[in-house]
Protein backbone atom coordinates (compact mmCIF):
# COMPACT_ATOMS: atom_id res chain seq x y z
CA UNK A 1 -12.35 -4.47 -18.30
CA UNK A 2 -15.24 -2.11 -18.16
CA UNK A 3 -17.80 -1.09 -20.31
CA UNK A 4 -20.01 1.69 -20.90
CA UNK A 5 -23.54 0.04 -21.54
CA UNK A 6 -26.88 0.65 -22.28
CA UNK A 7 -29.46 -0.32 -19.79
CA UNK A 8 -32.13 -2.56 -21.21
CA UNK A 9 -33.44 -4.59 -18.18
CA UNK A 10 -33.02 -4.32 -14.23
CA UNK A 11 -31.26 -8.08 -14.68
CA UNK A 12 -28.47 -7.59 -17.12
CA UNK A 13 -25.68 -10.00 -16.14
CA UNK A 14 -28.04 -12.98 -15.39
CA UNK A 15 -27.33 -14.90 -18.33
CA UNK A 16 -25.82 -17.92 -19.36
CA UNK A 17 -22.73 -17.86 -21.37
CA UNK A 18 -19.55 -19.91 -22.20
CA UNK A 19 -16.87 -16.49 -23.05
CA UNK A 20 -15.82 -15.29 -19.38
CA UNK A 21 -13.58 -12.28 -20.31
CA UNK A 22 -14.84 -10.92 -23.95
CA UNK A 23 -16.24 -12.27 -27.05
CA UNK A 24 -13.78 -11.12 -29.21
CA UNK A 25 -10.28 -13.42 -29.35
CA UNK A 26 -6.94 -11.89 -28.47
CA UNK A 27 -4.55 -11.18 -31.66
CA UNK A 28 -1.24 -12.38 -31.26
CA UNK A 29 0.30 -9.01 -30.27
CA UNK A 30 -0.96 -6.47 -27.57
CA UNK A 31 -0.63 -2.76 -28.41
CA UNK A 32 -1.56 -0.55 -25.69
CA UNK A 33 -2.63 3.17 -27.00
CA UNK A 34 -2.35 6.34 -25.02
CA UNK A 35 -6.02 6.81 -25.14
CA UNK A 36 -5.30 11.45 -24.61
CA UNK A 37 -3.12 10.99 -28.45
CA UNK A 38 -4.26 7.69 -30.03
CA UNK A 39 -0.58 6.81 -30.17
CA UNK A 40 1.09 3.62 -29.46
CA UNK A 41 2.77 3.36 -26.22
CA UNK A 42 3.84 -0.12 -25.55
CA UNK A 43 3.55 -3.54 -27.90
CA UNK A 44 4.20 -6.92 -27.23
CA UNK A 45 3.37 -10.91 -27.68
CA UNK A 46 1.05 -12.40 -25.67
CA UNK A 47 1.95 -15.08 -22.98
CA UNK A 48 2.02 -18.80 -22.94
CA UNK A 49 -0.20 -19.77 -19.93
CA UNK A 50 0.73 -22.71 -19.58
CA UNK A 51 4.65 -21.89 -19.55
CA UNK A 52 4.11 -19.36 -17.33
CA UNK A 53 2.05 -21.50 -14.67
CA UNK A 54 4.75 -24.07 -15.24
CA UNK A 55 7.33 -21.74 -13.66
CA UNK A 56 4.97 -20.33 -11.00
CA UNK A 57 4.70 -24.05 -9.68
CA UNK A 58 8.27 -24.74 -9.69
CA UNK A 59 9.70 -21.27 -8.06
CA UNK A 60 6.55 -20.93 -5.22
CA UNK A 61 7.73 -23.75 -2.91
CA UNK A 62 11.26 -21.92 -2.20
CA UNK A 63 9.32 -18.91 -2.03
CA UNK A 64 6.51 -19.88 0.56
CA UNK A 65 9.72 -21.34 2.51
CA UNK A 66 11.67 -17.98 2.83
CA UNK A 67 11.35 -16.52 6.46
CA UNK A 68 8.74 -14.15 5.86
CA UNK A 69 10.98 -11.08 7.23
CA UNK A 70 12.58 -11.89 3.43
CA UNK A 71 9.74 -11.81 1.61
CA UNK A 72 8.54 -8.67 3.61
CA UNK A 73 12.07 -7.07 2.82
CA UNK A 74 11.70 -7.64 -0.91
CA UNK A 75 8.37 -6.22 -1.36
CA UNK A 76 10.10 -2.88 1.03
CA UNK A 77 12.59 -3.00 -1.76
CA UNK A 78 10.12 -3.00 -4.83
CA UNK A 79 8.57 0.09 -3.22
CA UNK A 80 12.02 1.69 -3.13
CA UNK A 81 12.69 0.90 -6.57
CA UNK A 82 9.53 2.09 -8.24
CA UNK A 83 10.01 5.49 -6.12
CA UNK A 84 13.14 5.85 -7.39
CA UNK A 85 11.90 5.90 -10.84
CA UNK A 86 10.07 9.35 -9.66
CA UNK A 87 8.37 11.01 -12.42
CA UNK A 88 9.31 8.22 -14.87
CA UNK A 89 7.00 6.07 -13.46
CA UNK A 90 4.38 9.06 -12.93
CA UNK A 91 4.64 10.30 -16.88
CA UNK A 92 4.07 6.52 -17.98
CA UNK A 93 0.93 6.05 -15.36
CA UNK A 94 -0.70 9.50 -16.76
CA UNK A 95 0.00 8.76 -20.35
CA UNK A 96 -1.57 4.91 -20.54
CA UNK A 97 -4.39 5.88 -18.62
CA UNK A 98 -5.00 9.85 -20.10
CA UNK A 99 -5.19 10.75 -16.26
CA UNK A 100 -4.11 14.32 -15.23
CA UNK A 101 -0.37 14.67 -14.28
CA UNK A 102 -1.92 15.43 -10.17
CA UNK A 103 -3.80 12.34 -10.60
CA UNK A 104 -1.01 10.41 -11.66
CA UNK A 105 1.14 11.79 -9.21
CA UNK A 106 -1.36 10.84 -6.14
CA UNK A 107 -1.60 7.66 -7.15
CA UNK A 108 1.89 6.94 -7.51
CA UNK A 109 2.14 8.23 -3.69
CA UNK A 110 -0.45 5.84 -2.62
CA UNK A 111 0.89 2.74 -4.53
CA UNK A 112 4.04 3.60 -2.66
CA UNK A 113 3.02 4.01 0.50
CA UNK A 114 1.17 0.39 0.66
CA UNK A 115 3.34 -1.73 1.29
CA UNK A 116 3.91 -0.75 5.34
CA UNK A 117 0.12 -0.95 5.62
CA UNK A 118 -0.35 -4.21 3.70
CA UNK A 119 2.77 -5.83 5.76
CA UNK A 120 0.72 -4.45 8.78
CA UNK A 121 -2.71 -5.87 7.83
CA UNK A 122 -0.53 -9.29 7.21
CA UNK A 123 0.53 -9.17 10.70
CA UNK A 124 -2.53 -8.23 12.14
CA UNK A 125 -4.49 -10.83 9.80
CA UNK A 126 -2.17 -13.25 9.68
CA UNK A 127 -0.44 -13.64 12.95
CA UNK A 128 0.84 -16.74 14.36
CA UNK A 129 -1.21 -17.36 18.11
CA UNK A 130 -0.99 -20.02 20.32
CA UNK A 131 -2.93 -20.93 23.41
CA UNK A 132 -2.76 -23.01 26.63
CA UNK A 133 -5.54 -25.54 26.25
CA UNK A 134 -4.80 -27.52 29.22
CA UNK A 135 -4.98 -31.40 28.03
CA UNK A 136 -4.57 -30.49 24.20
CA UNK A 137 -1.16 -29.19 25.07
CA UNK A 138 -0.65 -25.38 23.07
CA UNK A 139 -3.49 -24.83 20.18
CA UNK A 140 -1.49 -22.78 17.74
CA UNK A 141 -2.32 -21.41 14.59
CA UNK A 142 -0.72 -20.30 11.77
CA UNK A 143 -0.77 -19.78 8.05
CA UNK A 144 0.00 -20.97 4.82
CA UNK A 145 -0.24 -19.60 1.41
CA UNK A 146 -2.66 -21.07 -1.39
CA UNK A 147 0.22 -21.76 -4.03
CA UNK A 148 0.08 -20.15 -7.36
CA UNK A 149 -2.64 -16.91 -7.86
CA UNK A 150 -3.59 -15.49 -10.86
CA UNK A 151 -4.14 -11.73 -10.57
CA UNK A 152 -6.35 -9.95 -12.89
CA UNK A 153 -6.47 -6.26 -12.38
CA UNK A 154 -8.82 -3.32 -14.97
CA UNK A 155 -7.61 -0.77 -16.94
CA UNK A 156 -8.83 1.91 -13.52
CA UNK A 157 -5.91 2.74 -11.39
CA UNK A 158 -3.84 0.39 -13.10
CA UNK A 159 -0.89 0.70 -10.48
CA UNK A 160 -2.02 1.20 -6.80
CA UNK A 161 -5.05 -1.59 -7.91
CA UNK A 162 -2.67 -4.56 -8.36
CA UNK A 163 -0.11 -3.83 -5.90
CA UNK A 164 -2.50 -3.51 -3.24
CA UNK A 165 -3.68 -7.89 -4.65
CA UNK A 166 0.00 -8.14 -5.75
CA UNK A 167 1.72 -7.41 -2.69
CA UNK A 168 -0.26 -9.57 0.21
CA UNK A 169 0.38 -12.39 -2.34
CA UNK A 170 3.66 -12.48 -2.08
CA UNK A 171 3.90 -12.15 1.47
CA UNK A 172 2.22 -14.37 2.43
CA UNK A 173 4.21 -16.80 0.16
CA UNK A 174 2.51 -17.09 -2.79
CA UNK A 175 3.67 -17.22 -6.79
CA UNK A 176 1.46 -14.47 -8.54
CA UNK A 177 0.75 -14.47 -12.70
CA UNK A 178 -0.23 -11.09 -12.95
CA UNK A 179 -2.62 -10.60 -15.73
CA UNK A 180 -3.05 -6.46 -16.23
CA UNK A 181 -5.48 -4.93 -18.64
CA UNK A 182 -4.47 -4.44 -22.34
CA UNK A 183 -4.94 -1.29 -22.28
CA UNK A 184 -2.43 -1.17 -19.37
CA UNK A 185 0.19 -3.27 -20.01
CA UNK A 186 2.96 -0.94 -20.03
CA UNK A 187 2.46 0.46 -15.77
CA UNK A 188 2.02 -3.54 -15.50
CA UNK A 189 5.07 -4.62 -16.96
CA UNK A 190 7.35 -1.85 -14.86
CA UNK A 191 6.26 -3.38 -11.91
CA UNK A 192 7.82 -6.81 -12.91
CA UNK A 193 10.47 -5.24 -13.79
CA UNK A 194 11.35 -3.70 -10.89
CA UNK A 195 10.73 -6.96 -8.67
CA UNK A 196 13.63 -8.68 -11.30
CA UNK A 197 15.71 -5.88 -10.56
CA UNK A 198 15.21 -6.11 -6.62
CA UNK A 199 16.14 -9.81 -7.16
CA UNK A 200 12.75 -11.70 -6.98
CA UNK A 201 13.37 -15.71 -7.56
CA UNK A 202 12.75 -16.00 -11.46
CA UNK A 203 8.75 -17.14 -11.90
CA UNK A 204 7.34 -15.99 -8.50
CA UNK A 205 5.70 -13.28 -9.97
CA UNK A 206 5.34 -13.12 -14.01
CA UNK A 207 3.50 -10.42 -15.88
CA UNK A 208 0.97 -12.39 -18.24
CA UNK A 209 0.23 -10.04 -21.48
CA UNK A 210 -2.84 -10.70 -23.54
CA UNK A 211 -6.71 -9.93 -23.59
CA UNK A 212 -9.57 -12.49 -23.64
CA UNK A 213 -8.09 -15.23 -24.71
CA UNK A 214 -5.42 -15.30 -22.36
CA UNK A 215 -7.36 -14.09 -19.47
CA UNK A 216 -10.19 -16.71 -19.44
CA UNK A 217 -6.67 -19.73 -19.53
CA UNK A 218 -5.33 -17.96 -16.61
CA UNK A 219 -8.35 -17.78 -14.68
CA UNK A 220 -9.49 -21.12 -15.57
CA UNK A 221 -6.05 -23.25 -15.67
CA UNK A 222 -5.58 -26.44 -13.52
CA UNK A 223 -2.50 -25.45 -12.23
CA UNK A 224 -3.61 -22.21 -10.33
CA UNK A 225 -5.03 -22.19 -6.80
CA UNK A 226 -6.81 -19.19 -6.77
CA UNK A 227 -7.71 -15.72 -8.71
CA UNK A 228 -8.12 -12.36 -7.39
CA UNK A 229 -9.91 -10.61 -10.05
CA UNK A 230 -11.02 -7.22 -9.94
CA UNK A 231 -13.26 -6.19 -13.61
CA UNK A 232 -16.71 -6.16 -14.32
CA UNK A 233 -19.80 -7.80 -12.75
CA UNK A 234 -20.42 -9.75 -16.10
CA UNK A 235 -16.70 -11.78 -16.11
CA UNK A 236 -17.07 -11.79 -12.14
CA UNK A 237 -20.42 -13.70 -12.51
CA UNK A 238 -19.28 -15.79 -14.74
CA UNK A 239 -16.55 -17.09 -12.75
CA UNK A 240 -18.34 -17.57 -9.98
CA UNK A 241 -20.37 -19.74 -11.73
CA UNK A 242 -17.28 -21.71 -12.79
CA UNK A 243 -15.33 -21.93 -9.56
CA UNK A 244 -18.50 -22.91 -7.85
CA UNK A 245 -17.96 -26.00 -8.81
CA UNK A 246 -14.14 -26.26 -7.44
CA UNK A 247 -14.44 -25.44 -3.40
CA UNK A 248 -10.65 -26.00 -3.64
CA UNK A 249 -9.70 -22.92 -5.32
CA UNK A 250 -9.74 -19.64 -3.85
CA UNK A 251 -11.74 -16.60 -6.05
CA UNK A 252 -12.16 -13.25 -4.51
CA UNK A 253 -14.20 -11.05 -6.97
CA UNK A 254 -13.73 -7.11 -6.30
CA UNK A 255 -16.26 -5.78 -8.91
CA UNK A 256 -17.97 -2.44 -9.49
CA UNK A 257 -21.09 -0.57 -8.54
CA UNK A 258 -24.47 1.24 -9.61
CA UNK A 259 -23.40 3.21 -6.51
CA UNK A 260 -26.22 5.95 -4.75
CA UNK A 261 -25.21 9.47 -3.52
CA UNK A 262 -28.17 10.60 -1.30
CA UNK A 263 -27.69 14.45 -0.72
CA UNK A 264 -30.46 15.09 2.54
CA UNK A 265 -31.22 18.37 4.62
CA UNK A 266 -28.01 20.65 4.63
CA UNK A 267 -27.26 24.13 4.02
CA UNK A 268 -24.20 23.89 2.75
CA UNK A 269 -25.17 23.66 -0.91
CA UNK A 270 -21.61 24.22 -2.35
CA UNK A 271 -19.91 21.77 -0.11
CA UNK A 272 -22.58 18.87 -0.77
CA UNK A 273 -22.33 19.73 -4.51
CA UNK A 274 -18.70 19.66 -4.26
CA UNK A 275 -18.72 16.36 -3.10
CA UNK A 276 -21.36 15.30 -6.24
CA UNK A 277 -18.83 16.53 -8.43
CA UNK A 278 -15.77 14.34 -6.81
CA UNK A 279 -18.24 11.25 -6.45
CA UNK A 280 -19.19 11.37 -10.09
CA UNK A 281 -16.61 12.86 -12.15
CA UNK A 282 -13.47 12.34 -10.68
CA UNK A 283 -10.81 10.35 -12.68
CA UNK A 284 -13.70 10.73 -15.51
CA UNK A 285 -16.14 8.38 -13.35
CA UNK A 286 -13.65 5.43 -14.12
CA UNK A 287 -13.78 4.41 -10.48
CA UNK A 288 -15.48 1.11 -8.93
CA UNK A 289 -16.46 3.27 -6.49
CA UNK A 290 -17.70 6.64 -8.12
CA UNK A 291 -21.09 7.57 -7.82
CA UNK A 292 -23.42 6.43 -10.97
CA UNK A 293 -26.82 7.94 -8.68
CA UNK A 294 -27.80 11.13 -7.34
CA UNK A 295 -30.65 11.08 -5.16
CA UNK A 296 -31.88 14.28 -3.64
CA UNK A 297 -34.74 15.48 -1.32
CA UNK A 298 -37.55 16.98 -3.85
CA UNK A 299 -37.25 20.35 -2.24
CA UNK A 300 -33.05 20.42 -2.42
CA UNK A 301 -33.08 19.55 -5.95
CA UNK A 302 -33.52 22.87 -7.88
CA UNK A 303 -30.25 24.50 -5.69
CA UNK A 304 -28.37 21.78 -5.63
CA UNK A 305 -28.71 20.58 -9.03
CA UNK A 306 -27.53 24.16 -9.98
CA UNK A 307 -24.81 24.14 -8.17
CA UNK A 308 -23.70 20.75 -9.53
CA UNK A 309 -23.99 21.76 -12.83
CA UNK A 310 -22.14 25.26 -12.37
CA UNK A 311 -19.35 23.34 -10.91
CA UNK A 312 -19.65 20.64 -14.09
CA UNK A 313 -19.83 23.21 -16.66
CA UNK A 314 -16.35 24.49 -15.01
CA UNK A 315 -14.20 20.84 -15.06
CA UNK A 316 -12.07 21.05 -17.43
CA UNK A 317 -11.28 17.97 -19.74
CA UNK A 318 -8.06 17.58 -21.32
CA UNK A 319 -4.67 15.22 -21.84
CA UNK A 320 -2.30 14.81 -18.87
CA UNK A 321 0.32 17.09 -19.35
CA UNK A 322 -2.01 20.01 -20.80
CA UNK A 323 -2.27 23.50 -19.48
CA UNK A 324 -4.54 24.73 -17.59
CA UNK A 325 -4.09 21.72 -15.64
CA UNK A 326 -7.41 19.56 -16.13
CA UNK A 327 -9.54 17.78 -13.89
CA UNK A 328 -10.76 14.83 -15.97
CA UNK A 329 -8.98 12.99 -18.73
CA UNK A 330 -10.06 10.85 -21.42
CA UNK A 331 -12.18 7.52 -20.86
CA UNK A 332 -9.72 4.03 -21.66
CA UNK A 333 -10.87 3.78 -25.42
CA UNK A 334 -13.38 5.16 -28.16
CA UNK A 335 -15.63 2.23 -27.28
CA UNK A 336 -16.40 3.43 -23.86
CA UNK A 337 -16.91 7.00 -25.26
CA UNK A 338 -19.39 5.84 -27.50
CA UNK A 339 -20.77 3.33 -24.91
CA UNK A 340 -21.51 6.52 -22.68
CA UNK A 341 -22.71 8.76 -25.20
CA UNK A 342 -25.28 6.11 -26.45
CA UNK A 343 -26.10 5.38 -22.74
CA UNK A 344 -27.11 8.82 -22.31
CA UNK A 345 -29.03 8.87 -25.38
CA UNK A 346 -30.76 6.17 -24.56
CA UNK A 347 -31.73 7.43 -21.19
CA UNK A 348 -33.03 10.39 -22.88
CA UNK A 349 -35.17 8.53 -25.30
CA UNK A 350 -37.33 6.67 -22.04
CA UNK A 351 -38.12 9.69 -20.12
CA UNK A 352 -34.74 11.03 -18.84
CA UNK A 353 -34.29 14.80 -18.63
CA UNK A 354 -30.65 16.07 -19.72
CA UNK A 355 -29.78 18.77 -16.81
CA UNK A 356 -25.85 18.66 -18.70
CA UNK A 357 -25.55 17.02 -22.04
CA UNK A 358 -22.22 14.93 -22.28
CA UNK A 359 -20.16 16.03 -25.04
CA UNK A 360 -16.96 14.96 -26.98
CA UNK A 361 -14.76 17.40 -27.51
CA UNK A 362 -12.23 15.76 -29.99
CA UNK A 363 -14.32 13.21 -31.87
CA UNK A 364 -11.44 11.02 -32.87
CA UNK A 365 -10.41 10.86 -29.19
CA UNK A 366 -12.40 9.04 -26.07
CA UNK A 367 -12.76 12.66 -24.24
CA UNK A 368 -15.77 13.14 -22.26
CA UNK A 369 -17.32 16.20 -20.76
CA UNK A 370 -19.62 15.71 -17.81
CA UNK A 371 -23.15 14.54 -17.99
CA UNK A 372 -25.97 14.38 -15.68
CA UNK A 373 -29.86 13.61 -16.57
CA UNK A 374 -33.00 13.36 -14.46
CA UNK A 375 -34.55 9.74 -14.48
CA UNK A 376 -36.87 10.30 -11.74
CA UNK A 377 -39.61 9.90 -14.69
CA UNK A 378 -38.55 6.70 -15.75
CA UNK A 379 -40.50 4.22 -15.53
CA UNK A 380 -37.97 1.59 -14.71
CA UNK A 381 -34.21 2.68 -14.54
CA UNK A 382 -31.69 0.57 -15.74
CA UNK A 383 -29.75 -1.47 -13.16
CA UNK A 384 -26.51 -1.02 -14.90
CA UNK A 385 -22.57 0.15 -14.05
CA UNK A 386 -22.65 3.29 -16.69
CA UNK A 387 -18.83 3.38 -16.17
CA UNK A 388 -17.80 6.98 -17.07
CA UNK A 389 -18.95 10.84 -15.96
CA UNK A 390 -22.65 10.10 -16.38
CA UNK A 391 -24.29 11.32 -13.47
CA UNK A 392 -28.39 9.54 -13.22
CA UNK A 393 -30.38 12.17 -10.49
CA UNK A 394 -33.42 10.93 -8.74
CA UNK A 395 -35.69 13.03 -7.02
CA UNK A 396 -37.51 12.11 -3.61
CA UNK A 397 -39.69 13.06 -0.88
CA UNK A 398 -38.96 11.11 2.03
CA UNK A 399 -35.99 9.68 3.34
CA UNK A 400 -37.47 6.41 3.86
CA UNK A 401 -37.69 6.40 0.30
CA UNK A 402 -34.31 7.59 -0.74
CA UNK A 403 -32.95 4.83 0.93
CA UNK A 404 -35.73 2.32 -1.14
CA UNK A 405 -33.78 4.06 -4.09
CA UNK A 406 -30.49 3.78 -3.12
CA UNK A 407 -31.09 0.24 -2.73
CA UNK A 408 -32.81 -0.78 -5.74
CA UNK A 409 -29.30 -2.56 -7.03
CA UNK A 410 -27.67 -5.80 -7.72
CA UNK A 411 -24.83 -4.17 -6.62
CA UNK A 412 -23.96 -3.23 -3.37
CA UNK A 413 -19.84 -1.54 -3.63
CA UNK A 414 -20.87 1.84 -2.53
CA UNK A 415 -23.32 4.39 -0.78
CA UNK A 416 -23.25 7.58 0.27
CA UNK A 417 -24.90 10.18 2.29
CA UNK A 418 -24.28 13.98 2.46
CA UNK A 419 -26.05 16.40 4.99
CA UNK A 420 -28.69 14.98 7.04
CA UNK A 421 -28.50 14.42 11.16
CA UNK A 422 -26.66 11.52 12.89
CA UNK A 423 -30.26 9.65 13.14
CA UNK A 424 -30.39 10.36 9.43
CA UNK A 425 -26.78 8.52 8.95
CA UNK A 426 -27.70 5.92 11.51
CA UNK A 427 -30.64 4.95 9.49
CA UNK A 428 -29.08 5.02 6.25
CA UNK A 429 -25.96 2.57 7.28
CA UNK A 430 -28.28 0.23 9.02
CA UNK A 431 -30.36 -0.23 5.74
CA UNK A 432 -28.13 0.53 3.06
CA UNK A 433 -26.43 -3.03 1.29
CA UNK A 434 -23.55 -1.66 0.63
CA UNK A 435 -19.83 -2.50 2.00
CA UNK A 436 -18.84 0.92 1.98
CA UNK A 437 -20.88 3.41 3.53
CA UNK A 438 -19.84 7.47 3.66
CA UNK A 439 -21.16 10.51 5.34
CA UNK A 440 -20.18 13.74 4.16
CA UNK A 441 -17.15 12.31 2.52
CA UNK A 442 -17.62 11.52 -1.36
CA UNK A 443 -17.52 8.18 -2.60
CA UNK A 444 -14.37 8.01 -3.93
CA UNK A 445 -12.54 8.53 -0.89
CA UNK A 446 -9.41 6.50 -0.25
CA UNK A 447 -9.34 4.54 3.05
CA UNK A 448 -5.97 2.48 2.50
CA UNK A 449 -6.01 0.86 5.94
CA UNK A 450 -9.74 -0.45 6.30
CA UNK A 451 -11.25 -3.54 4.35
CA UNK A 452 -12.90 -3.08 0.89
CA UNK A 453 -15.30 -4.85 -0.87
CA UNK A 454 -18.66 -4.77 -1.46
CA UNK A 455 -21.98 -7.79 -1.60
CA UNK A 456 -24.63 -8.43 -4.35
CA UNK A 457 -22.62 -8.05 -8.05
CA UNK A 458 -20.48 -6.26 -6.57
CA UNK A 459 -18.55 -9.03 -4.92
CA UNK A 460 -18.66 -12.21 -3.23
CA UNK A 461 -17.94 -11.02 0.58
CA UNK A 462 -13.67 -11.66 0.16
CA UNK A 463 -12.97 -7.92 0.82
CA UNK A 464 -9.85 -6.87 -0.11
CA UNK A 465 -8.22 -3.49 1.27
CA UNK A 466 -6.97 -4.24 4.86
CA UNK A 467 -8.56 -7.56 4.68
CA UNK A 468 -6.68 -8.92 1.69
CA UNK A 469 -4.52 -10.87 3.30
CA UNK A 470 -7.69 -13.06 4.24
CA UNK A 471 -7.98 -14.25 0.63
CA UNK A 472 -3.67 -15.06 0.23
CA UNK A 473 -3.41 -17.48 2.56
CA UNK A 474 -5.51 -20.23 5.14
CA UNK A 475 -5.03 -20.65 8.51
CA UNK A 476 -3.98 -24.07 9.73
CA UNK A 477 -4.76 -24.90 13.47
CA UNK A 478 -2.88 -27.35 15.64
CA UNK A 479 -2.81 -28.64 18.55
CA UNK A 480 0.69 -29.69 19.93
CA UNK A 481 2.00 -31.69 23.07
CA UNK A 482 5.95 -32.16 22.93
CA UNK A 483 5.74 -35.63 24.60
CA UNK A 484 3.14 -38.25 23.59
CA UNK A 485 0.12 -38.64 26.20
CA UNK A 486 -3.13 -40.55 25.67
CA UNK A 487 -6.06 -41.23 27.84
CA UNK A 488 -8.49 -44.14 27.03
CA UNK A 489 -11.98 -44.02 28.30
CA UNK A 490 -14.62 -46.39 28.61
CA UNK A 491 -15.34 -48.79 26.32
CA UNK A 492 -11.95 -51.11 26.95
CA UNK A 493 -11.18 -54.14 28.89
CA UNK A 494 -8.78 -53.14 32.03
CA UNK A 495 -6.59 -55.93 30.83
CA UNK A 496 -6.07 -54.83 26.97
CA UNK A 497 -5.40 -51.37 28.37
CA UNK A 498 -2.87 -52.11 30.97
CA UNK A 499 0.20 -49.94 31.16
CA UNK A 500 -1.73 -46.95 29.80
């Protein structure tokens, strides 16, 4: 659901409009394309919402009922399933997204090994406590699940994404309409498949195919009780704006970032512009969390921007199975190719100075080489999520003011700092809005067992991660006496209270 854009103003997403998902309205069939070939991988009809949340209402009560040790047990045996598949599963994953084959095959790992840290953030999360509170008998609490949640995941990491919203669903005893991208469908629909096969109940979970059309009924339908979306700030804002005006309904928005790399004092050149490289480029800069900003001290620039470059000019950019092996893959379509290219065209055109032009090295194909241009000269830089391997360097004097920098956002995912001292680092957390925040580790780095989300356009403070859980279910608090006692105070006649 992203977009390469151009930056024309430092408020983009601020206005007013009635289309949540896309302006464009979904044809009756969804063909996804292996973006590396431009051939068709997977076609299919789009769903009936309304059929589908049907179902999810009737098959959720059983399910929420189940001892959760079942439901817990299921989701253990989805996991099996899918790694069973092996490098089925890992060959579809690299060609619907273009990833490399090693990139396909790490995330597969990941997805897999999820589920024992979700069901452990679930336990921790959502434990059942009770305490001694003397005349109130034994407070306990516990927790129940929402109902039916629609899940809307992006075209990015398309299989460790929506297990990771998927699976604490379930657990915690909730139906899930899962709503993948539509340029993803195919990774989406194997993981329904493979809960039917492990014997899910039919219509706890349900793989909803379409694009706008059928993502804006989902997310706004009367018979869900909550969305976990993860997309762009633009759809995220906008429903906000809608469920603002329905406290009853759970929305957890994981969005993406205009996220700042600050590279400080260090003399390890190669290792900080390693870690540039990973931030920026990795999985083509079609991360939430890559890095969109480089901001270095004035007087590291010239070395490090070198090195940076040396190491861009070497990435190679290719299809998955290719040889050599390549580092980067293609972007999700020819509209985010262009998107990029323009971007960088544009940045060029108000001041920016190209240190790496971007280039496309199969022009009928979304492939995209690295690109990085100075904007320190700009005027006023757009606040915008450029989401591809355009790299936006800002030079600075003073640390004081590379944090001023790194902060002049909306969004506030990620932030980063490499070299510097442990004051440096202390400084930089306590000031930087961000809800991730690295030293020396690039921004891209997988933490599967902490919380993840981020504040500003980036999200709306529901992390997900290790905190997911928070967002699947509420607790409900009780307090509990096994034989009935009252107490009447003042206020009573002694004789209309007698025998009490």
């Amino acid at each position: 659901m992203h977009r390469a854009i151009k930056g024309q103003s430092r408020e983009p997403y601020l206005n007013e409009g009635p289309i949540l998902i896309h302006a464009s309205v979904s044809p009756a069939q969804i063909t996804s394309l292996e973006p590396a070939t431009g051939e068709v991988l997977w076609r299919g009809a789009v769903s009936d919402i309304d059929s589908a949340v049907e179902q999810a209402r009737i098959a959720w009560p059983r399910w929420a009922m189940l001892p959760q040790s079942d439901r817990v047990e299921f989701c253990r045996r989805l996991t099996r399933d899918l790694r069973r598949m092996g490098e089925e599963l890992v060959h579809l994953l690299a060609r619907e997204t273009g990833m490399p084959l090693w990139e396909a095959h790490a995330e597969t790992d990941a997805a897999i090994a999820r589920i024992e840290i979700v069901v452990r953030n679930h336990a921790e999360r959502c434990a059942q406590r009770k305490l001694d509170a003397g005349r109130n008998g034994m407070v306990a609490t516990r927790h129940k699940p929402h109902g039916v949640l629609g899940v809307i995941s992006p075209f990015s990491q398309p299989l460790i994404t929506p297990l990771t919203q998927i699976f604490p669903a379930l657990i915690a005893g909730n139906a899930v309409l899962f709503k993948p991208s539509d340029k993803a469908v195919a990774v989406g629909e194997v993981i329904v498949q493979a809960a039917a096969r492990m014997g899910l109940p039919d219509g706890v979970l349900q793989l909803v195919v379409g694009g706008a059309e059928q993502g804006q009924a989902l997310a706004l339908h009367e018979g869900i009780d909550g969305l976990i979306f993860a997309g762009s700030a633009p759809v995220g804002l906008a429903l906000a704006r809608k469920y603002a005006a329905r406290p009853d309904r759970m929305l957890r928005l994981e969005m993406g970032g205009n996220n700042p790399l600050v590279v400080w004092d260090t003399p390890l050149i190669g290792d900080a512009a390693a870690l540039v490289v990973q931030s920026a480029f990795q999985s083509a800069g079609q991360r939430c969390t890559s890095a969109r900003r480089l901001i270095v001290k004035d007087s590291l620039a010239e070395p490090l921007l070198a090195a940076v470059k040396q190491l861009a000019d070497r990435v190679i950019c290719g299809a998955p199975f290719d040889d050599p092996v390549p580092y980067i893959g293609p972007l999700s379509d020819m509209a985010a190719a262009d998107g990029l290219t323009q971007s960088f065209i544009w940045l060029m055109s108000h001041g920016g100075r190209p240190i790496r032009h971007p280039t496309r090295p199969f022009p009928d194909l979304p492939f995209l080489t690295p690109g990085i241009i100075d904007v320190t000269a700009l005027g006023q830089r757009p606040d915008v999520e450029l989401f591809g391997p355009l790299l936006q360097v800002v030079r600075v004097s003073e640390f004081d003011e590379a944090i001023a920098v790194a902060n002049e956002t909306q969004y506030g995912l990620c932030a980063a700092l490499v070299g510097g001292t442990p004051d440096h680092y202390s400084q930089f957390w306590a000031h930087s809005r961000a809800g991730l925040v690295h030293w020396n580790r690039p921004t891209t780095v997988d933490l599967p067992a902490a919380p993840m989300g981020g504040v500003g356009l980036s999200g709306n403070l529901r992390p997900g991660g290790a905190y997911a859980s928070d967002s699947c279910a509420f607790p409900v608090t009780s307090a509990e006496v096994e034989q009935p006692r009252a107490v009447l105070g003042a206020g009573f006649m002694m004789e209309d209270v007698e025998g009490i």
